[in-house]
N, C-alpha and C. Protein backbone atom coordinates (compact mmCIF):
# COMPACT_ATOMS: atom_id res chain seq x y z
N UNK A 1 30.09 16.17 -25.72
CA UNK A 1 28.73 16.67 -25.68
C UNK A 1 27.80 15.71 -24.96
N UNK A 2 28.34 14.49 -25.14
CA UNK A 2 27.09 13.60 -24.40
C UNK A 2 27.14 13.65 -22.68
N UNK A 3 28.17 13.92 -22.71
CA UNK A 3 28.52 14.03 -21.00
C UNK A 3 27.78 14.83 -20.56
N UNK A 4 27.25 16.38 -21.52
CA UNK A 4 26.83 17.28 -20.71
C UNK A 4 25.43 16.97 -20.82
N UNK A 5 24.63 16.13 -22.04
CA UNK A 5 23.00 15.24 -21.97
C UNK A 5 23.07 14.75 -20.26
N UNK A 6 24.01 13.75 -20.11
CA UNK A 6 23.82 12.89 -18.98
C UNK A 6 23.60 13.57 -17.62
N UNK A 7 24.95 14.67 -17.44
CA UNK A 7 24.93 15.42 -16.07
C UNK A 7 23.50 15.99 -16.26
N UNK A 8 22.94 16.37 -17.52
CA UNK A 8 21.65 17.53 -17.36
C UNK A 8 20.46 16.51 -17.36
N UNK A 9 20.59 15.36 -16.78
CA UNK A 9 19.65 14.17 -17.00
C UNK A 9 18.58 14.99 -17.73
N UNK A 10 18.99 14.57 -18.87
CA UNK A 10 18.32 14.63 -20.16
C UNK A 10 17.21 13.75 -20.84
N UNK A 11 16.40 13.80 -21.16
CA UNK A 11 15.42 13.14 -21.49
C UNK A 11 14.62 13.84 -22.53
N UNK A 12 15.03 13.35 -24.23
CA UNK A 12 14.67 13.84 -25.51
C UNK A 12 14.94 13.58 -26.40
N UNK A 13 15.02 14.82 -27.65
CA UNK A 13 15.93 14.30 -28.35
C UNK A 13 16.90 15.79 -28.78
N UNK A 14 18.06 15.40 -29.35
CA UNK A 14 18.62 15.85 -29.90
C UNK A 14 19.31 16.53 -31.03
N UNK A 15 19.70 17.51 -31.46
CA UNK A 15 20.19 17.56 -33.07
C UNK A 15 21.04 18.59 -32.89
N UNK A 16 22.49 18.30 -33.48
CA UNK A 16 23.58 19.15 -33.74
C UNK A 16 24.06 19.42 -34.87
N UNK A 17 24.11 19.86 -35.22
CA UNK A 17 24.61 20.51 -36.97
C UNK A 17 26.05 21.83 -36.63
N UNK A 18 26.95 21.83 -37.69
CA UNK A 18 28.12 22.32 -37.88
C UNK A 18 28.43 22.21 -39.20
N UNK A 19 28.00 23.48 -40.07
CA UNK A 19 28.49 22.93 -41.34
C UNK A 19 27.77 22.28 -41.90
N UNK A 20 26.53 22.10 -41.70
CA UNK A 20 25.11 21.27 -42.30
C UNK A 20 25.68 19.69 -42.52
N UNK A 21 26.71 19.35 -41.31
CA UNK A 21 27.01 18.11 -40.76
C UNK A 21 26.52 17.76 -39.34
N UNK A 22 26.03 16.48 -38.75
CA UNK A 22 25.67 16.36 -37.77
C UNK A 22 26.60 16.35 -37.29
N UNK A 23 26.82 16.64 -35.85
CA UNK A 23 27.92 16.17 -34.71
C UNK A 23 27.44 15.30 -33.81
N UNK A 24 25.72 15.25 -33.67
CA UNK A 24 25.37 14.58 -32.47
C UNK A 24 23.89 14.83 -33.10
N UNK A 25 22.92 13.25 -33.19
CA UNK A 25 21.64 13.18 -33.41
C UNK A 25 21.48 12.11 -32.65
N UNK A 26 20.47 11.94 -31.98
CA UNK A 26 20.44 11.10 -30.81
C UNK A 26 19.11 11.20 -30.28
N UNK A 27 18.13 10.51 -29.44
CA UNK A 27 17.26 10.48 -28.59
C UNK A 27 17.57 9.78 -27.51
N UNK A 28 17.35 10.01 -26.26
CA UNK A 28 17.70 9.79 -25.02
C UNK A 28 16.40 9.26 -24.41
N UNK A 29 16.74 8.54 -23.40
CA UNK A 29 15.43 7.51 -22.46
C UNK A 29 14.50 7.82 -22.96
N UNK A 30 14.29 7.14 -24.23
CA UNK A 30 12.89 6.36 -25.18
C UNK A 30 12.70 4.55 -24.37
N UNK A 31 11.71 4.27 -24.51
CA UNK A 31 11.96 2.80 -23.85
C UNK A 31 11.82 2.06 -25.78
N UNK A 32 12.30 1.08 -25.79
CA UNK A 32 12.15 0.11 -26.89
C UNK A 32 11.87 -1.38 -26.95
N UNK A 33 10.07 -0.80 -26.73
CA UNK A 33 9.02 -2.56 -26.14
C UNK A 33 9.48 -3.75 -27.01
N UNK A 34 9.70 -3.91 -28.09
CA UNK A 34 9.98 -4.72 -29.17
C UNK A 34 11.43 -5.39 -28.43
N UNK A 35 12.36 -4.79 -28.23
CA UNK A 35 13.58 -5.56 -27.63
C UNK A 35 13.55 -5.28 -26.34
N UNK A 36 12.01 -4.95 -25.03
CA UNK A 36 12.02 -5.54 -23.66
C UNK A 36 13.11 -4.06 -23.34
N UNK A 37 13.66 -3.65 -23.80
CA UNK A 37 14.47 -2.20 -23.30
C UNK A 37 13.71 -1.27 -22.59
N UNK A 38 13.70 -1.24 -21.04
CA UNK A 38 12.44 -0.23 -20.59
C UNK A 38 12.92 1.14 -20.83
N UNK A 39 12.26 2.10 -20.32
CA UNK A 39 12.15 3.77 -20.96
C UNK A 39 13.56 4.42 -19.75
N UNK A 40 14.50 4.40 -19.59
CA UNK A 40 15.53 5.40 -19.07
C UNK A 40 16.54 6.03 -19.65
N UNK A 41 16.93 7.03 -18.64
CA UNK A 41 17.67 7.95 -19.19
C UNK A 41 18.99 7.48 -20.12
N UNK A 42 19.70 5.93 -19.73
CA UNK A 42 20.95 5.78 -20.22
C UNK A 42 20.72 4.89 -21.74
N UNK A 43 18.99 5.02 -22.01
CA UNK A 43 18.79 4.23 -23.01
C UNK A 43 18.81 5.17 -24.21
N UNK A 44 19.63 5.01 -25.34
CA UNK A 44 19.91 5.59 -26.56
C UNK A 44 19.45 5.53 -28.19
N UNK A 45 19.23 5.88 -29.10
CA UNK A 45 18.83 5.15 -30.14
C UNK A 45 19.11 6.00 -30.92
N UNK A 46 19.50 5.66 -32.45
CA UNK A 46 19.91 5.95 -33.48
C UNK A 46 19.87 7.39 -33.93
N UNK A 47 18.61 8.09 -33.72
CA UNK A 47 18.52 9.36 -34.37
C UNK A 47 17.11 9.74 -33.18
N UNK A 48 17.66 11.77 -33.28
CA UNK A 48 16.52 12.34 -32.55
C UNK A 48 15.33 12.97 -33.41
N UNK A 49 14.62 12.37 -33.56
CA UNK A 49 12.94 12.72 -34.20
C UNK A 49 11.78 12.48 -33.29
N UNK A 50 11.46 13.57 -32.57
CA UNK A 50 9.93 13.12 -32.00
C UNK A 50 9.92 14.86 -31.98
N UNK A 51 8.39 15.10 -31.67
CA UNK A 51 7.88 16.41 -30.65
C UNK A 51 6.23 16.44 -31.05
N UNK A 52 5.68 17.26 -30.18
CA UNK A 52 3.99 16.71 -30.47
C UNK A 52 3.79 17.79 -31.91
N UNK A 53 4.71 18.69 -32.55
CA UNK A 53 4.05 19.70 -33.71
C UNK A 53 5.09 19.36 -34.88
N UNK A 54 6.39 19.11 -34.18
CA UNK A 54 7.34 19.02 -35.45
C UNK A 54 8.53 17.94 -34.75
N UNK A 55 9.61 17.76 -35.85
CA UNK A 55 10.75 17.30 -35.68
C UNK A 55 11.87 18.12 -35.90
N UNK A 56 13.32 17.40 -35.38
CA UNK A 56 14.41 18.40 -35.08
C UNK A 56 14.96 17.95 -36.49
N UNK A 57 14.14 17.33 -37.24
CA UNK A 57 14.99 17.13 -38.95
C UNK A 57 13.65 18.93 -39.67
N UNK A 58 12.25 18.56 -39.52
CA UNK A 58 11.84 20.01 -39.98
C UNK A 58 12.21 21.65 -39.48
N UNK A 59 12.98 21.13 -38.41
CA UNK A 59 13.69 22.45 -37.52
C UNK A 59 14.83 22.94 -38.51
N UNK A 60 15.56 21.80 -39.00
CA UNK A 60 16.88 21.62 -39.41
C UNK A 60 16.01 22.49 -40.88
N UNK A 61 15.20 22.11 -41.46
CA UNK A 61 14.99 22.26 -42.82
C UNK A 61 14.28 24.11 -42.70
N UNK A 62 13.57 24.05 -41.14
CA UNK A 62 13.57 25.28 -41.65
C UNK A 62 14.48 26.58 -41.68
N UNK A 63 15.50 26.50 -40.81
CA UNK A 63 16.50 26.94 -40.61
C UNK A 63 17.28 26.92 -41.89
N UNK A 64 17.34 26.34 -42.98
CA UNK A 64 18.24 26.06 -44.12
C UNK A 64 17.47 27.07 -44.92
N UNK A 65 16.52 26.43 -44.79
CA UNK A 65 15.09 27.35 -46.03
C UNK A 65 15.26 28.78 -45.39
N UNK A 66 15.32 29.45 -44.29
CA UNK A 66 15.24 30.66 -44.20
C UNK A 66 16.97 31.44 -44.31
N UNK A 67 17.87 30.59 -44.13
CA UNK A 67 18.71 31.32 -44.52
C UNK A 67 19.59 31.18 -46.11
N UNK A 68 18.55 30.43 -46.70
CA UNK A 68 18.66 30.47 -47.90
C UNK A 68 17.95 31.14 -48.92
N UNK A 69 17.06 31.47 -48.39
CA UNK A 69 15.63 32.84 -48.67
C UNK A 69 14.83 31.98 -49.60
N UNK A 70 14.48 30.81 -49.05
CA UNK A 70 13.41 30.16 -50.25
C UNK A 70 12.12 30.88 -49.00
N UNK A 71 12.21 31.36 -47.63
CA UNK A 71 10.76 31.57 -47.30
C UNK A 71 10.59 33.04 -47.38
N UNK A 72 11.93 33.91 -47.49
CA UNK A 72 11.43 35.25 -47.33
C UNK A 72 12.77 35.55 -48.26
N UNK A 73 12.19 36.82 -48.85
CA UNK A 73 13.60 37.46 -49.48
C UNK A 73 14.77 37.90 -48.61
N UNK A 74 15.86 37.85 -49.18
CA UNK A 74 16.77 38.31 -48.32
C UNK A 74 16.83 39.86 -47.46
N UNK A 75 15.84 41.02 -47.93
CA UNK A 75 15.95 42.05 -47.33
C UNK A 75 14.71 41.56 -46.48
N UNK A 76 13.84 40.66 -46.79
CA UNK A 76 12.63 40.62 -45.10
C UNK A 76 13.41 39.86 -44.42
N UNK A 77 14.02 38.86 -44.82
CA UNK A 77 14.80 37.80 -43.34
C UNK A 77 15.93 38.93 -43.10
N UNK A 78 16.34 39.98 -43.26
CA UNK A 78 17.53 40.71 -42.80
C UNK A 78 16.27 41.26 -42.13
N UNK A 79 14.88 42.06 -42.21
CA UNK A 79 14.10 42.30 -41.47
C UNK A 79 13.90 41.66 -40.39
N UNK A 80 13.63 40.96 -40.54
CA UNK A 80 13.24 39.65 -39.65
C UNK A 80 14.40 39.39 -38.30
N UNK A 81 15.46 39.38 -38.93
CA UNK A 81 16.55 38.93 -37.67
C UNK A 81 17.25 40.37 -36.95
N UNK A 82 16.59 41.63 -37.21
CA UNK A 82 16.84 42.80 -36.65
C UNK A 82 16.31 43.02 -36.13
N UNK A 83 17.41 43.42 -34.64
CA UNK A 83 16.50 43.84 -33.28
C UNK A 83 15.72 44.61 -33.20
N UNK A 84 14.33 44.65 -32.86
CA UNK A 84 13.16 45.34 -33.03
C UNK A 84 12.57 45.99 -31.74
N UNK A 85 13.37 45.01 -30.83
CA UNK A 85 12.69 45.98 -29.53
C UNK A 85 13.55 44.37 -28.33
N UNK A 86 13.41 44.76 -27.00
CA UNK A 86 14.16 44.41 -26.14
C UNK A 86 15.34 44.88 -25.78
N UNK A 87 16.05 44.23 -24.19
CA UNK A 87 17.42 44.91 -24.05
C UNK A 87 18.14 43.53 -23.40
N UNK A 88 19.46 44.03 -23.02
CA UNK A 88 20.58 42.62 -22.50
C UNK A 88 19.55 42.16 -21.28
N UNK A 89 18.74 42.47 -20.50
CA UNK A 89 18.49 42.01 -19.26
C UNK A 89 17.35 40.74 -20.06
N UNK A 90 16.31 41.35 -20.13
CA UNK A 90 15.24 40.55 -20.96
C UNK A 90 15.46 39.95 -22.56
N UNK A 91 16.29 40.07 -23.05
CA UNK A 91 16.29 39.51 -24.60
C UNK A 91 15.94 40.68 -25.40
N UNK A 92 16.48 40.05 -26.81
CA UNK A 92 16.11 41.06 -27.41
C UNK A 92 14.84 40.12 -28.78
N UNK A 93 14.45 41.00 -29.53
CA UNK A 93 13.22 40.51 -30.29
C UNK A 93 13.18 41.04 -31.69
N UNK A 94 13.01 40.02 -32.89
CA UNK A 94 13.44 40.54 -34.60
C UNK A 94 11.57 39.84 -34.31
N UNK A 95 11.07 40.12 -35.91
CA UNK A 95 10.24 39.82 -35.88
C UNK A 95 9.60 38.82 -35.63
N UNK A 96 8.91 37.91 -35.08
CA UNK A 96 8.26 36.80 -34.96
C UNK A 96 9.69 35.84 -34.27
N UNK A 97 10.68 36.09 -33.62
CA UNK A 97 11.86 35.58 -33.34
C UNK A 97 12.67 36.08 -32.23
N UNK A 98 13.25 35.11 -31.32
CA UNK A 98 14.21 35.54 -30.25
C UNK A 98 15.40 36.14 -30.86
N UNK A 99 16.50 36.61 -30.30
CA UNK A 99 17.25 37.12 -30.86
C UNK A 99 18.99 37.49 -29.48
N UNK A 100 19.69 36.24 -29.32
CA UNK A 100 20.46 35.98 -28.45
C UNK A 100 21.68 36.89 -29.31
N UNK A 101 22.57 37.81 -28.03
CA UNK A 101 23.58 38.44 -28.54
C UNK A 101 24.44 37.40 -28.11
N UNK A 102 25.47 37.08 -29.02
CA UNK A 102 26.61 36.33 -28.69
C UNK A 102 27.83 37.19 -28.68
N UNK A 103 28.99 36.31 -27.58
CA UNK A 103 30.17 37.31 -27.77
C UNK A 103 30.51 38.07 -28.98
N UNK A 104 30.17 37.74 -29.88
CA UNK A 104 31.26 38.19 -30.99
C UNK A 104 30.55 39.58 -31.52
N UNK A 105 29.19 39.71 -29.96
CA UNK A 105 28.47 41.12 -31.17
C UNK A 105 27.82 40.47 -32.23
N UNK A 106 26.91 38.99 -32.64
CA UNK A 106 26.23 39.39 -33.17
C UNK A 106 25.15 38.82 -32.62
N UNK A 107 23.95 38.55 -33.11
CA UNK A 107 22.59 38.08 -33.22
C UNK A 107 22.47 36.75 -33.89
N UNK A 108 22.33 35.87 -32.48
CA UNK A 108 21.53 34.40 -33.01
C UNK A 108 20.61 34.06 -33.11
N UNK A 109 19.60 34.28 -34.08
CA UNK A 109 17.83 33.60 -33.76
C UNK A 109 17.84 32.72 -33.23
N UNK A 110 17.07 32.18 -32.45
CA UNK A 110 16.39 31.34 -31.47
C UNK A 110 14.93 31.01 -31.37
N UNK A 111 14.36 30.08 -31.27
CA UNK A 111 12.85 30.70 -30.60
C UNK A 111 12.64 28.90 -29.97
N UNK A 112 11.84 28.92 -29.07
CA UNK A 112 11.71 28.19 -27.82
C UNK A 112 9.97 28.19 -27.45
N UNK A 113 9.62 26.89 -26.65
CA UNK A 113 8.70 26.63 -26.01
C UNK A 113 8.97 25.28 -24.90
N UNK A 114 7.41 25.73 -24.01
CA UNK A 114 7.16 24.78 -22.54
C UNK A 114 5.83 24.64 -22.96
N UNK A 115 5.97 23.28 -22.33
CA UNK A 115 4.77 23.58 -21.43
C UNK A 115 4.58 22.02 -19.67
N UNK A 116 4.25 21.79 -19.05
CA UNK A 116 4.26 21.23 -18.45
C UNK A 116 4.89 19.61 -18.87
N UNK A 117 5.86 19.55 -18.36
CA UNK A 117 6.04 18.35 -18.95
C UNK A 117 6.83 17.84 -20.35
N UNK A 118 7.28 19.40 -20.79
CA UNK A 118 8.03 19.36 -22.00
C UNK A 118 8.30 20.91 -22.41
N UNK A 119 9.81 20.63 -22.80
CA UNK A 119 10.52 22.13 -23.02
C UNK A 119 11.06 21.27 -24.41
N UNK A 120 11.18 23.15 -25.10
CA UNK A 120 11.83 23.01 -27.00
C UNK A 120 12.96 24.08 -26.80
N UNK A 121 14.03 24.32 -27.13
CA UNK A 121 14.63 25.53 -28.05
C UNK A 121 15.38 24.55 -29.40
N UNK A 122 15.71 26.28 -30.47
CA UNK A 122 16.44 25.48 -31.24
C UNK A 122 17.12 27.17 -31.41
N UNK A 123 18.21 26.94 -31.86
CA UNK A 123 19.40 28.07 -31.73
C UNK A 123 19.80 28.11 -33.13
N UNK A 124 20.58 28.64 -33.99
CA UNK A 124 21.35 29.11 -34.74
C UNK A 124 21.97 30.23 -35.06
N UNK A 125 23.40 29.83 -35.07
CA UNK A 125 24.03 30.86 -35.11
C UNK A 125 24.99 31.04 -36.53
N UNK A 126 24.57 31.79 -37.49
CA UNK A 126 24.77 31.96 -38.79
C UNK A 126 25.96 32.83 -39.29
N UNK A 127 26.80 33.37 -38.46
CA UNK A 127 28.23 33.42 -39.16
C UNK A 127 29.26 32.12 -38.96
N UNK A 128 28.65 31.00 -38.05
CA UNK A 128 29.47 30.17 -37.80
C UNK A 128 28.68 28.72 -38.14
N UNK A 129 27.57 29.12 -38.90
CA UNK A 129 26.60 28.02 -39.51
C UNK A 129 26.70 27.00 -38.53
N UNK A 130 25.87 27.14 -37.44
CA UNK A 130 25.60 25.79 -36.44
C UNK A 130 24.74 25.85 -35.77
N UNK A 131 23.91 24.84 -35.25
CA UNK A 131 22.47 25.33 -34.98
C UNK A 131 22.55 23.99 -33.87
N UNK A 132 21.52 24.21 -32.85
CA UNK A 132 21.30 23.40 -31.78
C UNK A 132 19.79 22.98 -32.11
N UNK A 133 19.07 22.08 -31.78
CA UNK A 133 17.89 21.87 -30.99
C UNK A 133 17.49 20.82 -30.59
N UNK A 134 17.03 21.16 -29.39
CA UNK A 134 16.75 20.73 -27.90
C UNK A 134 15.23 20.21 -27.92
N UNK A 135 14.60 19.25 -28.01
CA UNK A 135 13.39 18.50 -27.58
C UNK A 135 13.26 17.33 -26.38
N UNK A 136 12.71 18.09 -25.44
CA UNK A 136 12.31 17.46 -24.40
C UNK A 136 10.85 16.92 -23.87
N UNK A 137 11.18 15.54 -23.58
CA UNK A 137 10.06 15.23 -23.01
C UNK A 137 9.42 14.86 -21.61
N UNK A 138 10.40 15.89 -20.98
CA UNK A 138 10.25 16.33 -19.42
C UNK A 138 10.42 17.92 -19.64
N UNK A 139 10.10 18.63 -18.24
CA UNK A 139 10.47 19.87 -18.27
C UNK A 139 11.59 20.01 -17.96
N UNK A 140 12.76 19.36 -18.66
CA UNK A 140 14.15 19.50 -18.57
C UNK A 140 14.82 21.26 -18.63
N UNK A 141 15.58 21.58 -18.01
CA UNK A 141 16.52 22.77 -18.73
C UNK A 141 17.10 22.87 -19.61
N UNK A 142 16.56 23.05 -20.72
CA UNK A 142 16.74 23.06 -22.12
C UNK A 142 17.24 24.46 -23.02
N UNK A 143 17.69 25.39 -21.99
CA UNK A 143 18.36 26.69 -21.83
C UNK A 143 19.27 26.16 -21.29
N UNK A 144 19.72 25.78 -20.10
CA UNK A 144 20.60 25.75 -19.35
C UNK A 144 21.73 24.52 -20.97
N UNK A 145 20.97 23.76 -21.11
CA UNK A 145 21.39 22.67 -21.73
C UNK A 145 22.62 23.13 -22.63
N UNK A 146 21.62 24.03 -23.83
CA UNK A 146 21.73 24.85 -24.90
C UNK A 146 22.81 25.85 -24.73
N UNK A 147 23.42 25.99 -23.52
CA UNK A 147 24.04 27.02 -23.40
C UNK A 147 25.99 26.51 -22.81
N UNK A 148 25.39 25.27 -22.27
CA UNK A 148 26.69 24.29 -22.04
C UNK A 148 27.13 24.00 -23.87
N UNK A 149 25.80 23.21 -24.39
CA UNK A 149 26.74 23.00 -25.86
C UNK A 149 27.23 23.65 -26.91
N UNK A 150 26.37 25.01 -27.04
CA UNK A 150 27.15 25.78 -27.48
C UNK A 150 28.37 26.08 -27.47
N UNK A 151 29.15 25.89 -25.91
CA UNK A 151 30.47 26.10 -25.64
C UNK A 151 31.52 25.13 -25.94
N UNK A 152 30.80 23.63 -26.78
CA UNK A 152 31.54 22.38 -26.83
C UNK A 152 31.70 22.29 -28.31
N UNK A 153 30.41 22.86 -29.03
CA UNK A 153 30.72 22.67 -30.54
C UNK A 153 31.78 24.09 -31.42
């Protein structure tokens, strides 16, 4: 998985879950003034937590909380993650949520943001409990990214 951070000169942070185990938490070209380490891409550090509204640990928590129905009952989050409108060309759309068909025929929530200078997604896919998300602090391809690791985990 890190191979495919590097080729996608990556610049963020990271979070992989499988099994509500990490596979890969990481932040990428942070600089670290305290040990003189300037800010590039091959510079690494312990765990991925930054973004200007949230972190990829409250991503992680909300993703748990909703498919555990502490935020909605189980017949509104079955609301919720049913396609409501869209088609294969443009996406499809559950309430307040993206909604990616995966091979297997089903529906992965998703939901994503940009803006100049910084791209988000975060993915999960819940018959196979594993979830991605992607925080960037460039306008990296963070789709393109998301769509290589999916195929690795």
């Amino acid at each position: 998985m890190k191979e495919e951070l590097i080729d996608a000169d990556f610049n963020g942070c990271v979070s992989v879950r499988k099994n509500g185990r990490h596979i890969l938490n990481k932040a990428f070209g942070y600089a670290d003034l305290a040990n003189k380490i300037p800010n590039q891409l091959t510079t690494r550090f312990a765990t991925a937590s930054a973004g200007a509204f949230t972190t990829v640990i409250d991503i992680e928590k909300f993703w748990d909380a909703l498919f555990s129905y502490k935020l909605l009952s189980a017949k509104m989050t079955g609301e919720m993650l049913k396609v409501h409108s869209g088609n294969e060309e443009e996406g499809y759309y559950g309430y307040g949520i993206w909604l990616r068909k995966e091979k297997d025929d089903t529906y992965s929530p998703y939901f994503q943001g940009c803006d100049p200078g910084g791209s988000f997604i975060t993915w999960y896919h819940p018959a196979e409990n594993k979830n991605i998300t992607l925080v960037s602090n460039l306008g990296c391809n963070v789709w393109k990214l998301l769509r290589n690791l999916k195929d690795t985990i």
